[in-house]
Protein backbone atom coordinates (compact mmCIF):
# COMPACT_ATOMS: atom_id res chain seq x y z
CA UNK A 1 -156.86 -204.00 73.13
CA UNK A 2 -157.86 -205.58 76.52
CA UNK A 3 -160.88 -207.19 77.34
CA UNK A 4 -162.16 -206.12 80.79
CA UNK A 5 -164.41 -208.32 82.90
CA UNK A 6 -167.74 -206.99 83.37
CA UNK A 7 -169.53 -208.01 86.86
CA UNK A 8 -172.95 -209.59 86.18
CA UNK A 9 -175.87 -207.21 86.44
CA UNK A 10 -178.55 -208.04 89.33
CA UNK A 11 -181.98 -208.47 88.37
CA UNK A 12 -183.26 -205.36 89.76
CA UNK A 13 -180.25 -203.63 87.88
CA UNK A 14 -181.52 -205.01 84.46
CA UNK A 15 -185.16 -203.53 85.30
CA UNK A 16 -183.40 -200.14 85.86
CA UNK A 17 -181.41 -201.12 82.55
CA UNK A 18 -184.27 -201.23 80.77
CA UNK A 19 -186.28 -198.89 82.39
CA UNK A 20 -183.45 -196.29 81.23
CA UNK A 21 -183.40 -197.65 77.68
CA UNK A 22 -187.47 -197.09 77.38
CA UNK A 23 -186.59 -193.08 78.48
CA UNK A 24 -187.70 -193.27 82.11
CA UNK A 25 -186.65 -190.38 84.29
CA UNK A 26 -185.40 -191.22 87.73
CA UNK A 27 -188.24 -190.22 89.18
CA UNK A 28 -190.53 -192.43 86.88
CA UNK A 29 -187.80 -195.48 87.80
CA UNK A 30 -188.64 -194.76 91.29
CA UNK A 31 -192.25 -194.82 90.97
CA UNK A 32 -192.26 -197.63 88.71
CA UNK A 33 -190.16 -200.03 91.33
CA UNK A 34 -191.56 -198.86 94.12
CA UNK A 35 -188.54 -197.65 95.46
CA UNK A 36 -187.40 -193.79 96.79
CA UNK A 37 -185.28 -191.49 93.91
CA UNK A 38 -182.45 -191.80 95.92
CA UNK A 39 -182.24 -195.87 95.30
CA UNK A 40 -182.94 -195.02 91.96
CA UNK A 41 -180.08 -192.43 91.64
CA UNK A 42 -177.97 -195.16 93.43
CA UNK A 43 -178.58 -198.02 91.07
CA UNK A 44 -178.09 -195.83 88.20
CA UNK A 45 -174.73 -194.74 89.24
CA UNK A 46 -173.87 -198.41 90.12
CA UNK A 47 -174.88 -199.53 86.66
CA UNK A 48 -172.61 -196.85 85.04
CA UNK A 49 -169.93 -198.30 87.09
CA UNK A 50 -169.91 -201.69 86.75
CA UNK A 51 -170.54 -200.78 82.93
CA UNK A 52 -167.87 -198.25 82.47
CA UNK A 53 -169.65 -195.91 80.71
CA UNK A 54 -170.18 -191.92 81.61
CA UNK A 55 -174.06 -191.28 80.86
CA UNK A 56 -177.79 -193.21 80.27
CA UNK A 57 -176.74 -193.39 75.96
CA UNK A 58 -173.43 -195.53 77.45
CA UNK A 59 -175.81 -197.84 79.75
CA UNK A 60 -177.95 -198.11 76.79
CA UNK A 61 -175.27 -199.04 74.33
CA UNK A 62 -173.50 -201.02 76.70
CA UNK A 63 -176.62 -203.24 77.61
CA UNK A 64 -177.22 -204.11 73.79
CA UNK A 65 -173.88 -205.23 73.48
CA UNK A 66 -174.07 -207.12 76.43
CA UNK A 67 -177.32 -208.75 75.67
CA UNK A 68 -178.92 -207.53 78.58
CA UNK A 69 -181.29 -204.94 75.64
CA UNK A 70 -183.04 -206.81 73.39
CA UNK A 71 -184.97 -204.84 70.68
CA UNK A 72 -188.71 -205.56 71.20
C-alpha cells in the first residue's frame, strides 16, 4: 500500500470543504463567499484533485480523515 502526499488545503479551500460537508449547492457556496459559480465550480474541482477523490461524499470523507471535518 503506498502512502501518497496530499498538498495542504488553502484556507478558502477548507471553507468550500466545509461548506460541501454542511450540503451547500454550488450556487449557495457562491453566494455564501461572495464569489461567482464558476470560482465555486473551480475550487470544487481543485479540491477533488488535490484529494483524489471522484464526487462531494469523497471530499467529505476525505476531509474527516484528514482532519480538516471536525464533527460539530
Amino acid at each position: 500500500m503506498s502512502i501518497q502526499k496530499i498538498k495542504s488545503l488553502s484556507k478558502r479551500e477548507i471553507e468550500v470543504l466545509s461548506l460541501v460537508a454542511d450540503e451547500c449547492t454550488t450556487k449557495e457556496i457562491a453566494q455564501e463567499l461572495y464569489i461567482s459559480n464558476h470560482t465555486a465550480i473551480s475550487h470544487r474541482k481543485n479540491l477533488m484533485e488535490k484529494l483524489k477523490v471522484k464526487n462531494s461524499a469523497g471530499l467529505v470523507r476525505k476531509g474527516f480523515e484528514l482532519g480538516y471535518l471536525v464533527i460539530r
